[in-house]
N, C-alpha and C. Protein backbone atom coordinates (compact mmCIF):
# COMPACT_ATOMS: atom_id res chain seq x y z
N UNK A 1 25.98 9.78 13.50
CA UNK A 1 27.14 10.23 12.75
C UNK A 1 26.71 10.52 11.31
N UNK A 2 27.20 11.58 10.99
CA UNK A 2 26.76 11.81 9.56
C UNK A 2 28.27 12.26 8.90
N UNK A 3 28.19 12.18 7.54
CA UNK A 3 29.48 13.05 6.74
C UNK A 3 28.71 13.57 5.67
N UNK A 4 29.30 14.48 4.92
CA UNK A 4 29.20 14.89 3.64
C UNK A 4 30.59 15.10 2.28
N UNK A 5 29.92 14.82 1.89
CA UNK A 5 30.95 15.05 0.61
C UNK A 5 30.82 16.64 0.08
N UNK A 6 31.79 17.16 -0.97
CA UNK A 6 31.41 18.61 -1.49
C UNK A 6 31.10 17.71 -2.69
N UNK A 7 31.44 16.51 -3.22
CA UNK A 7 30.87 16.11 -4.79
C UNK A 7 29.41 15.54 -4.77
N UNK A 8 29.08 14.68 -3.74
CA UNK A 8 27.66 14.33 -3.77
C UNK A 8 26.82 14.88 -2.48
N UNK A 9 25.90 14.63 -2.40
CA UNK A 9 24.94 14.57 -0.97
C UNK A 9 24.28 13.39 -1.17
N UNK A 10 25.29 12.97 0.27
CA UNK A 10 25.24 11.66 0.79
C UNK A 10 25.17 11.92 2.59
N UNK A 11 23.97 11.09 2.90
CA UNK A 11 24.16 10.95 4.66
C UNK A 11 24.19 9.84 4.94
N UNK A 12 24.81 9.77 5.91
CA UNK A 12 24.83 8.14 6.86
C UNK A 12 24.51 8.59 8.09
N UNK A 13 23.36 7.51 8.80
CA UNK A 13 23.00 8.06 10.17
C UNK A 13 22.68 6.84 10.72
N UNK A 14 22.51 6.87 11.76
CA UNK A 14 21.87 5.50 12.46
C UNK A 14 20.66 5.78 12.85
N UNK A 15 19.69 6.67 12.36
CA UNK A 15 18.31 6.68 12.36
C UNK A 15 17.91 5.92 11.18
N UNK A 16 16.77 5.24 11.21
CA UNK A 16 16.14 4.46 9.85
C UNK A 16 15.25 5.55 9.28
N UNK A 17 15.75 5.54 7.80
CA UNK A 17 15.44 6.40 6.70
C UNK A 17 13.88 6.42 6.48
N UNK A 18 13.01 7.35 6.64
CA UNK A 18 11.44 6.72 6.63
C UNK A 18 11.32 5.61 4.98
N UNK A 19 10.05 4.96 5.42
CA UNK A 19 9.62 4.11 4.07
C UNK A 19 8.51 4.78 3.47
N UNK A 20 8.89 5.19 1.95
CA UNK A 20 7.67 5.57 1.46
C UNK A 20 6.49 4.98 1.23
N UNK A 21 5.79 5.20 0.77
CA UNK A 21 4.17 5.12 0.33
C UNK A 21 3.40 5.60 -0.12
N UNK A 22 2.86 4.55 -1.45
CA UNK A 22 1.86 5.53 -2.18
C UNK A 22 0.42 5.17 -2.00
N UNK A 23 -0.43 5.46 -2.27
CA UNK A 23 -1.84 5.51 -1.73
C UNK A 23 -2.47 5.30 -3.53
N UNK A 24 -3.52 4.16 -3.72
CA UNK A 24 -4.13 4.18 -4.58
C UNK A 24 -5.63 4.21 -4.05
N UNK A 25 -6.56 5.02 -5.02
CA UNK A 25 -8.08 4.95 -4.45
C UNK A 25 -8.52 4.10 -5.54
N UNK A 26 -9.52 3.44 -5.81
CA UNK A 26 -10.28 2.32 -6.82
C UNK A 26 -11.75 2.73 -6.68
N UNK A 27 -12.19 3.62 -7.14
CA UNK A 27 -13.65 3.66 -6.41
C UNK A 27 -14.08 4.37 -8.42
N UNK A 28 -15.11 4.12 -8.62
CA UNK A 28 -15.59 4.52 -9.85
C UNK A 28 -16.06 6.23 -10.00
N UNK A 29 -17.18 5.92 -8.27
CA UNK A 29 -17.51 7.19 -7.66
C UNK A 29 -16.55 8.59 -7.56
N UNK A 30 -15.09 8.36 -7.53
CA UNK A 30 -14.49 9.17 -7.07
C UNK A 30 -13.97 9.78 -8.50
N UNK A 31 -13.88 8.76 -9.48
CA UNK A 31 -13.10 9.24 -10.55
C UNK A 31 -14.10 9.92 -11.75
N UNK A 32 -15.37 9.58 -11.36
CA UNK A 32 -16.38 10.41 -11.87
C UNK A 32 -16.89 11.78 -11.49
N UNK A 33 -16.34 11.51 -10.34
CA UNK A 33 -16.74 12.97 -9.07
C UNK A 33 -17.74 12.94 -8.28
N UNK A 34 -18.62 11.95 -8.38
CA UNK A 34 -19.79 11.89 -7.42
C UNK A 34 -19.67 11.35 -6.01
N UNK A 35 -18.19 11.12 -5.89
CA UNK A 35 -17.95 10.91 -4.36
C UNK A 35 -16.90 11.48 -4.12
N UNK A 36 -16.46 11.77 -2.73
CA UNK A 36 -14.88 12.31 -2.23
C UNK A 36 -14.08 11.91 -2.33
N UNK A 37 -13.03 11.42 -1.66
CA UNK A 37 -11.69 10.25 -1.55
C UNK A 37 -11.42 10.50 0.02
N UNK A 38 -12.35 10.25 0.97
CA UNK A 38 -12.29 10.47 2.10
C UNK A 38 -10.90 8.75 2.82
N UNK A 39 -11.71 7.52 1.78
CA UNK A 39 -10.66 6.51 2.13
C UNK A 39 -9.09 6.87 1.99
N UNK A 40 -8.78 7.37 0.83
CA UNK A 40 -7.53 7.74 -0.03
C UNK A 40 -6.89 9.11 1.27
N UNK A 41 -7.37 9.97 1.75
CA UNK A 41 -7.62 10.69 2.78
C UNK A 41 -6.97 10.49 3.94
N UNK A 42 -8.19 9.45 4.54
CA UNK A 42 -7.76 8.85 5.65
C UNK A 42 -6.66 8.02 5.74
N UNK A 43 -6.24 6.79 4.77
CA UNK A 43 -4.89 6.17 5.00
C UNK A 43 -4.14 6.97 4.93
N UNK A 44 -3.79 7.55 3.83
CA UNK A 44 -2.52 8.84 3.70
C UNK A 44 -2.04 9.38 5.35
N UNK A 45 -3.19 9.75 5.60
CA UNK A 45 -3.35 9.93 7.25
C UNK A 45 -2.80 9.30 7.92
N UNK A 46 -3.50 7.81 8.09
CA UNK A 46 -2.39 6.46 8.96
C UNK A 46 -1.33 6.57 8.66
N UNK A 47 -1.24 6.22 7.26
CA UNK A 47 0.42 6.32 6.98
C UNK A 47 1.22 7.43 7.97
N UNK A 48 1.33 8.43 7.31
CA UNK A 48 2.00 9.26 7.58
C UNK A 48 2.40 9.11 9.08
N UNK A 49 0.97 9.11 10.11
CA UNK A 49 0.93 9.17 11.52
C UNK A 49 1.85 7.95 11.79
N UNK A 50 2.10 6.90 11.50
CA UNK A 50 2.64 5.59 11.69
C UNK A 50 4.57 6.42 11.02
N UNK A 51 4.56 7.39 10.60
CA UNK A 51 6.16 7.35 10.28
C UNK A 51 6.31 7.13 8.49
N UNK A 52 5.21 6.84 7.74
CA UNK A 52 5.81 6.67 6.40
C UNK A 52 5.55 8.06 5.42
N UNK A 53 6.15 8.26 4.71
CA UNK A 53 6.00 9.28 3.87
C UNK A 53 5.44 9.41 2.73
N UNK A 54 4.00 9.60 2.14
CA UNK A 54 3.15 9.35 0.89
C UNK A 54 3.69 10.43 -0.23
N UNK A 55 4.38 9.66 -1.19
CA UNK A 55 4.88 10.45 -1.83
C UNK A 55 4.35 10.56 -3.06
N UNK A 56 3.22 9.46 -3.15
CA UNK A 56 1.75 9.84 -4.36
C UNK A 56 0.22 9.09 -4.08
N UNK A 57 -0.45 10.09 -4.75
CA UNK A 57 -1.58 9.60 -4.31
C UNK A 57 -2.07 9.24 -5.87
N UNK A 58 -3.01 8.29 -5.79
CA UNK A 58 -3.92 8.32 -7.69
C UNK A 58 -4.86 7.67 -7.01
N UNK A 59 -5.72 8.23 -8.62
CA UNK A 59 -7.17 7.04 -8.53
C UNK A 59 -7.59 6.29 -9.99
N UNK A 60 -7.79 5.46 -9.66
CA UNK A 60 -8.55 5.34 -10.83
C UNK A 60 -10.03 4.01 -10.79
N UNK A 61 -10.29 3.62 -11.88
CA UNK A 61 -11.57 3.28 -11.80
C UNK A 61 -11.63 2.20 -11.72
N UNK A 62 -12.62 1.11 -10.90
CA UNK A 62 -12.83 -0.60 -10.85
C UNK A 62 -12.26 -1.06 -11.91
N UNK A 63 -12.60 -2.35 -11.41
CA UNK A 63 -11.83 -3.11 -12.43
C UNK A 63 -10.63 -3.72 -12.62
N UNK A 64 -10.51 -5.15 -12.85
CA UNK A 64 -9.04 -5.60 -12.99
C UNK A 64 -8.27 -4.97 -13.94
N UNK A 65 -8.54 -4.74 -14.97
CA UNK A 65 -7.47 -3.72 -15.92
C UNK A 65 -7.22 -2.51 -15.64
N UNK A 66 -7.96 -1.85 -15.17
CA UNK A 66 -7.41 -0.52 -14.42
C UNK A 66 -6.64 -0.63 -13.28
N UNK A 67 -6.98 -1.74 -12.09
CA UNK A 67 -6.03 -1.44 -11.36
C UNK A 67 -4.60 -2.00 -11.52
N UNK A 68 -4.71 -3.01 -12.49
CA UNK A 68 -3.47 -3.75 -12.67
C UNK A 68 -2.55 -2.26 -13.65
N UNK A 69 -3.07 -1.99 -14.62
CA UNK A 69 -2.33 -0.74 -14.73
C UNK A 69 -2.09 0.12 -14.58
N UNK A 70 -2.76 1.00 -13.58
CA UNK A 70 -2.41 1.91 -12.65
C UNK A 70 -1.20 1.07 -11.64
N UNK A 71 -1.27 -0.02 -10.73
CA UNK A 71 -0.06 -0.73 -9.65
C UNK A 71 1.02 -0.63 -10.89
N UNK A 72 0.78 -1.30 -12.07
CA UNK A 72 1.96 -1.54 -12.45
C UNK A 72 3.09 -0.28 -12.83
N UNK A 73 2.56 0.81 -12.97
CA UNK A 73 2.77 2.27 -12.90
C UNK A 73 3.55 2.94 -11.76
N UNK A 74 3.01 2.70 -10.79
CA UNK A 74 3.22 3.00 -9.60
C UNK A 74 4.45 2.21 -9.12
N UNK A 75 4.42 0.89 -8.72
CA UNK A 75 5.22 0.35 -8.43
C UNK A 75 6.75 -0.01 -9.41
N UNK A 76 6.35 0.51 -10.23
CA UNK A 76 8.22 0.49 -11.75
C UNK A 76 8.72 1.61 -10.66
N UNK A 77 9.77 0.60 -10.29
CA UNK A 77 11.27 1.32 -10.16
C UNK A 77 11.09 1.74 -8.39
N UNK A 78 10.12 1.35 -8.05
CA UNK A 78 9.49 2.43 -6.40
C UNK A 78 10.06 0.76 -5.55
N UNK A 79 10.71 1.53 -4.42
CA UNK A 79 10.87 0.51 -3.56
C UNK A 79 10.05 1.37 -2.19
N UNK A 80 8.80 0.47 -1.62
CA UNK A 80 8.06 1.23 -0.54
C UNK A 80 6.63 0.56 -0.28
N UNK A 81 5.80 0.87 0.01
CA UNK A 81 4.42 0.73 0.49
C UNK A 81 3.71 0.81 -0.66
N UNK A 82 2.92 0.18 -1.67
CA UNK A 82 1.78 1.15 -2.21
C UNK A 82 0.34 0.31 -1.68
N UNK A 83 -0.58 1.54 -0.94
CA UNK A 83 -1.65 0.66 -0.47
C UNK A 83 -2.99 1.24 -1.28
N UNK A 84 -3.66 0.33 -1.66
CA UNK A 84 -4.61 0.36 -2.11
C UNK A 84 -6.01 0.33 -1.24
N UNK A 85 -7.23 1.22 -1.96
CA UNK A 85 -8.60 1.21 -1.07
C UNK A 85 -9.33 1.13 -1.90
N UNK A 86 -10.67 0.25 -2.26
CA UNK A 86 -11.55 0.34 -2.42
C UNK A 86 -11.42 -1.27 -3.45
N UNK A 87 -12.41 -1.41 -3.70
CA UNK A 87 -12.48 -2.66 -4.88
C UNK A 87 -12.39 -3.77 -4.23
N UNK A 88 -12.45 -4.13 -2.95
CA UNK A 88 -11.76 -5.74 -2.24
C UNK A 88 -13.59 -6.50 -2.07
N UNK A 89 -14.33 -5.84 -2.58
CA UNK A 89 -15.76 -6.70 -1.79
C UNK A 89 -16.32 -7.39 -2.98
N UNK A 90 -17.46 -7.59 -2.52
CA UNK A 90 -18.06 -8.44 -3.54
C UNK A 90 -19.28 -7.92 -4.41
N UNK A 91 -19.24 -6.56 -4.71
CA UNK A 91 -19.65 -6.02 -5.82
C UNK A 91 -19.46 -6.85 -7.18
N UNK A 92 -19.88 -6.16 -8.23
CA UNK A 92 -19.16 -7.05 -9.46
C UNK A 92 -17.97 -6.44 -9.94
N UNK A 93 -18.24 -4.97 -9.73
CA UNK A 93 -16.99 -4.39 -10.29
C UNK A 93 -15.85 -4.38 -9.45
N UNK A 94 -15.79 -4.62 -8.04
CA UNK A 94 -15.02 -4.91 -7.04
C UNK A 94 -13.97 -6.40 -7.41
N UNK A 95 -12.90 -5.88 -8.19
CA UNK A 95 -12.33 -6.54 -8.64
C UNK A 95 -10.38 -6.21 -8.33
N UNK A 96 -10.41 -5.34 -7.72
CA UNK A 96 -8.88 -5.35 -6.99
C UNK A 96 -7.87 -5.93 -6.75
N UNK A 97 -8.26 -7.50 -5.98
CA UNK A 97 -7.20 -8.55 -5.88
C UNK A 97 -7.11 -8.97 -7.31
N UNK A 98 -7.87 -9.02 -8.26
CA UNK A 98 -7.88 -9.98 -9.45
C UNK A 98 -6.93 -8.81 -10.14
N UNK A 99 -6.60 -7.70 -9.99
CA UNK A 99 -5.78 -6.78 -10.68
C UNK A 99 -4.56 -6.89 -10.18
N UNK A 100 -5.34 -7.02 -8.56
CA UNK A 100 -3.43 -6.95 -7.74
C UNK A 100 -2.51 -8.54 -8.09
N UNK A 101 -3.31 -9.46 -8.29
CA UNK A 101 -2.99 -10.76 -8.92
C UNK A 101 -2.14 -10.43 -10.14
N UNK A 102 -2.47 -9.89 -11.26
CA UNK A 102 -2.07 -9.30 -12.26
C UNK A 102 -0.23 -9.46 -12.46
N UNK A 103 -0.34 -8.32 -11.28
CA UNK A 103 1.17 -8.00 -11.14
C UNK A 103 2.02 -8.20 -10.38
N UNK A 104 1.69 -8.67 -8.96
CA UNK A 104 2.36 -8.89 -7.96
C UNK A 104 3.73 -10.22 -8.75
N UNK A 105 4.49 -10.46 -8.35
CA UNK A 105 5.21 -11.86 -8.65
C UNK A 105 5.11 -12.94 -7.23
N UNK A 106 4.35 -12.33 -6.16
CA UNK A 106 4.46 -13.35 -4.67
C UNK A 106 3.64 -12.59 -4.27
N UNK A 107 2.81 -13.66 -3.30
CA UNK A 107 1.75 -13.18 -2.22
C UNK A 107 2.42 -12.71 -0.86
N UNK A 108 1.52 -12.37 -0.37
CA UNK A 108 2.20 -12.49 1.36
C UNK A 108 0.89 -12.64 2.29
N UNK A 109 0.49 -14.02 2.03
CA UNK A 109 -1.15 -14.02 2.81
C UNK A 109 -1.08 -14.06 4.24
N UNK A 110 0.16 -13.90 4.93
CA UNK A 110 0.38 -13.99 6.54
C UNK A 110 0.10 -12.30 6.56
N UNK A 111 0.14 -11.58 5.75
CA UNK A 111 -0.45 -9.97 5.92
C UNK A 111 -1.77 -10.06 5.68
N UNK A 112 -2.20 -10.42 4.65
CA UNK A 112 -3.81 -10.65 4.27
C UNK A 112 -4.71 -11.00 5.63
N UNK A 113 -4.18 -11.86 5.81
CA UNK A 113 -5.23 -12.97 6.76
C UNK A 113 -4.86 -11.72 8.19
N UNK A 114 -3.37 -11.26 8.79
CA UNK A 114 -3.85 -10.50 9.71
C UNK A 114 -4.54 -9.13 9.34
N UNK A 115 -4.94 -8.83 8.10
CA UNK A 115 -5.34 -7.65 7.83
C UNK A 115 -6.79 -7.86 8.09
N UNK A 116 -6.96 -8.99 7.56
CA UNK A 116 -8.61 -9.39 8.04
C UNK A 116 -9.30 -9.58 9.05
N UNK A 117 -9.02 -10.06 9.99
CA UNK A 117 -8.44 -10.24 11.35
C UNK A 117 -8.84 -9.08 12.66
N UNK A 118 -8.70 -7.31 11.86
CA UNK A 118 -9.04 -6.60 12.75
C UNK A 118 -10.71 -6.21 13.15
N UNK A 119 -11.51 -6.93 12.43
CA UNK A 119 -12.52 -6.60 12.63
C UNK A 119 -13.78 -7.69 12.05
N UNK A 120 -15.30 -7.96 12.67
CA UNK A 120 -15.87 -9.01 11.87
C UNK A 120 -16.57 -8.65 10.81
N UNK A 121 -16.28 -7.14 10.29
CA UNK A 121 -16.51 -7.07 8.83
C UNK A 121 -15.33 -6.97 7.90
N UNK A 122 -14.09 -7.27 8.06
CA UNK A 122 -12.74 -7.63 7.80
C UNK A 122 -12.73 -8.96 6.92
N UNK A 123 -13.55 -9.94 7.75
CA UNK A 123 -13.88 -10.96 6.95
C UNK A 123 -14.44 -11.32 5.47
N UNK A 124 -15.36 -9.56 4.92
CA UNK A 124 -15.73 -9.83 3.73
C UNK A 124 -15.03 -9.02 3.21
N UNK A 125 -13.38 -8.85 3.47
CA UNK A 125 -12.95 -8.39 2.42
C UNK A 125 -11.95 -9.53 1.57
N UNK A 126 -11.88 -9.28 0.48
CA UNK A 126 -11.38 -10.54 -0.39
C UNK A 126 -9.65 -9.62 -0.49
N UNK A 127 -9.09 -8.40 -0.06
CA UNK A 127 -7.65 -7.73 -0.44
C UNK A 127 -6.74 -9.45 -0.16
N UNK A 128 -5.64 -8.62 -0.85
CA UNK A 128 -4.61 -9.48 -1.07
C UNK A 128 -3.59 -8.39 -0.61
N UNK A 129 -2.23 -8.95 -0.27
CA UNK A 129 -1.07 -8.72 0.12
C UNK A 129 0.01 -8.93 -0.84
N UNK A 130 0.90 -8.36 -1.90
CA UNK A 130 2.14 -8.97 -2.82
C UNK A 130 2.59 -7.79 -2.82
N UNK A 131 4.07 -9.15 -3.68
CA UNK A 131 5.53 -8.06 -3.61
C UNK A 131 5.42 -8.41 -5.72
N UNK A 132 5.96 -7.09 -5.85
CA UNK A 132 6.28 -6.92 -7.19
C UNK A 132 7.38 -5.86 -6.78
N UNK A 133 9.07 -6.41 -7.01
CA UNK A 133 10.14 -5.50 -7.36
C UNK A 133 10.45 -5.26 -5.86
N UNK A 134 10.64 -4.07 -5.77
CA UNK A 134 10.83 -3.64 -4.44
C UNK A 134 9.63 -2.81 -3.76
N UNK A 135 8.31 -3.02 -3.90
CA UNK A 135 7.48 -2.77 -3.55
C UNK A 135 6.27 -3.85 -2.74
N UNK A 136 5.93 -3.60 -2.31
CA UNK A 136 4.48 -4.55 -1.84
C UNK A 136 3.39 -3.17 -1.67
N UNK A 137 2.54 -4.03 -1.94
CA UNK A 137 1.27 -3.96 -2.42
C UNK A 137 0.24 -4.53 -1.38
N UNK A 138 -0.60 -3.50 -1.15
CA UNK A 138 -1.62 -4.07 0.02
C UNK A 138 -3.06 -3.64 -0.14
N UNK A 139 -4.07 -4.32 -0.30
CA UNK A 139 -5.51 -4.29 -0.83
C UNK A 139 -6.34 -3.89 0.20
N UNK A 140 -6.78 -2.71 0.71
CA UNK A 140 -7.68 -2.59 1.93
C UNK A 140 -8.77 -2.14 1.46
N UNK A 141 -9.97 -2.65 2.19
CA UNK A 141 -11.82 -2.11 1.79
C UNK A 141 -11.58 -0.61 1.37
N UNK A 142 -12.56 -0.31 0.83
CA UNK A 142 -12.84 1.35 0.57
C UNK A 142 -13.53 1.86 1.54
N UNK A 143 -14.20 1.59 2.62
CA UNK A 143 -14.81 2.24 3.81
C UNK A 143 -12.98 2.67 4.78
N UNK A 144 -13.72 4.22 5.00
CA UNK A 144 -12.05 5.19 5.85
C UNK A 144 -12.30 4.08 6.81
N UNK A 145 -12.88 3.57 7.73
CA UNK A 145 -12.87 3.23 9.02
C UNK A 145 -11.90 2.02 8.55
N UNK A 146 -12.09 0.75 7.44
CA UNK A 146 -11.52 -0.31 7.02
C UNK A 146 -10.56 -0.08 6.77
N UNK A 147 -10.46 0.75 5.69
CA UNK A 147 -8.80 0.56 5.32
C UNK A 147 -7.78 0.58 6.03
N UNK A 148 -8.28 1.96 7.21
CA UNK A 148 -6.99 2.71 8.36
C UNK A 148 -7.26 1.26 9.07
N UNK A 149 -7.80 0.94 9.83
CA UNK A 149 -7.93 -0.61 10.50
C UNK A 149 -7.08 -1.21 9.80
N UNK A 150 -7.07 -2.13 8.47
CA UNK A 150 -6.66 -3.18 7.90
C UNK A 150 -5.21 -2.36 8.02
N UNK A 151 -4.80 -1.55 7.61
CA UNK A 151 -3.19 -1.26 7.52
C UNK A 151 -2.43 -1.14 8.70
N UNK A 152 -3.09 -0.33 10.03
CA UNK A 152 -2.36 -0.45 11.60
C UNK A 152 -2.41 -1.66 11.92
N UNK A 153 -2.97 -3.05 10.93
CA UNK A 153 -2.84 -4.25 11.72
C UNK A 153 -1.58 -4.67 10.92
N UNK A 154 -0.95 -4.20 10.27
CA UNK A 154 0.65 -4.59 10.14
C UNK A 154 1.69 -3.01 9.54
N UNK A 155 0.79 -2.18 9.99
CA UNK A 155 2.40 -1.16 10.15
C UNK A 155 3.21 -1.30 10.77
N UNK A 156 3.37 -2.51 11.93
CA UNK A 156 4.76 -2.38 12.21
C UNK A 156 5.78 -3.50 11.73
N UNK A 157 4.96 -3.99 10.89
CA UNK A 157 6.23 -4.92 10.08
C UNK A 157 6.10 -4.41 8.94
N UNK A 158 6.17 -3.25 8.04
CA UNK A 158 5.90 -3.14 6.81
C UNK A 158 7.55 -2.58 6.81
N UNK A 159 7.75 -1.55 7.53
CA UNK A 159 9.46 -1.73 7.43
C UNK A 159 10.61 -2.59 7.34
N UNK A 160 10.10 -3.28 8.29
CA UNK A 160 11.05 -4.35 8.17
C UNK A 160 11.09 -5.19 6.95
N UNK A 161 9.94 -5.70 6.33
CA UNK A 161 9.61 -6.32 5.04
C UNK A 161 9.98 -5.57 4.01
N UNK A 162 10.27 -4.23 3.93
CA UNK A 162 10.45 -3.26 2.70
C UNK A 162 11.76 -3.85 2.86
N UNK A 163 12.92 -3.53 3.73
CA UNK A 163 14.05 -3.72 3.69
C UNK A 163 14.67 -4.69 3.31
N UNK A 164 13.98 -6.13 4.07
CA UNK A 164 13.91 -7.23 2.97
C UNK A 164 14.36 -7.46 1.86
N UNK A 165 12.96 -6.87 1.60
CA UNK A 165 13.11 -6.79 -0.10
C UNK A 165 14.65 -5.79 -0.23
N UNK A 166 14.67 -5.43 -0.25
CA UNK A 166 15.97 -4.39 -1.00
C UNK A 166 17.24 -4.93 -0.41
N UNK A 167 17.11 -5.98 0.09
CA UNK A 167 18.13 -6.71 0.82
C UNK A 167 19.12 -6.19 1.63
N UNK A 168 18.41 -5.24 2.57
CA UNK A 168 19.35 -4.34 3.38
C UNK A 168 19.42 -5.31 4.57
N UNK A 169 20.84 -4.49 5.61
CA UNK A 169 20.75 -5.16 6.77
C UNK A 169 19.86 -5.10 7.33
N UNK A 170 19.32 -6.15 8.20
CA UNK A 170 18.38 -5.90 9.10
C UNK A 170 18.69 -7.00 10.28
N UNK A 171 17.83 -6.55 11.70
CA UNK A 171 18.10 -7.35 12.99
C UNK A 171 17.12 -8.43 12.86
N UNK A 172 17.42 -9.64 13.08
CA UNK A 172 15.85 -10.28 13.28
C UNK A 172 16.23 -11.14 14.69
């Protein structure tokens, strides 16, 4: 069932509204130009294929201060997905969670731990899982094969958790 108004555009339907998502890349390589954004690429990819709609992509460079201010950017005012690639290992400059720490206000390590989970090089990634606002935030390796892995191991609760947050109805 839908209506419209002639003063606003407004729908009501009983289909669920897709959840957006933004895509951050963290790679030094990429923002210098000496590498592609094949990770940044490929999730956009998952996403989308999974039903969500990427409605920005960025990059920017290692580091806890860059990524904490780039998320904190991203996520003002956005209720949705923003997933992050690259920075979760144990490089030195691989510093991601310590950014995503930054800003998040709550973890969600029951996503973390199954994000890790899909594979036994999953294990050396250090990503983190948080909610800041109406967003969450999700830390996946910078290898395409990792990230798309780490995120199909909970696209199908990332809806339900968005809504959550925004305190919509939901079935449980």
């Amino acid at each position: 069932m839908a209506w419209f108004s002639s003063d606003t555009v407004a729908v009501m339907t009983d289909q669920p509204s897709p959840i957006q998502a933004k895509v951050l890349t963290v790679s030094d390589g990429v923002v210098h130009g000496t590498r592609q954004d094949i990770s940044g690429e490929k999730l956009a990819e998952a996403l989308e294929r999974h039903g969500f709609v990427v409605v920005e992509r960025a990059v920017t460079a290692d580091g806890a201060d860059n990524v904490a201010r780039v998320l904190t950017a991203l996520t003002e005012g956005f209720s949705g997905i923003v997933v992050s690639t690259g920075g979760t290992g144990f490089a030195p400059r691989d510093q991601t969670p310590e950014g995503t720490r930054r800003v998040i206000e709550r973890e969600a390590p029951g996503l973390a731990e199954a994000m890790r989970l899909v594979s036994p090089l999953g294990r050396l990634s250090r990503g983190i899982v948080g909610i800041r606002g109406q967003a969450i935030i999700c830390n996946t390796p910078g290898s395409p094969t990792g990230c798309v892995e780490q995120i199909e191991a909970i696209v199908d609760v990332l809806p339900h958790a968005v809504k959550l947050l925004a305190d919509a109805p939901t079935t449980h």
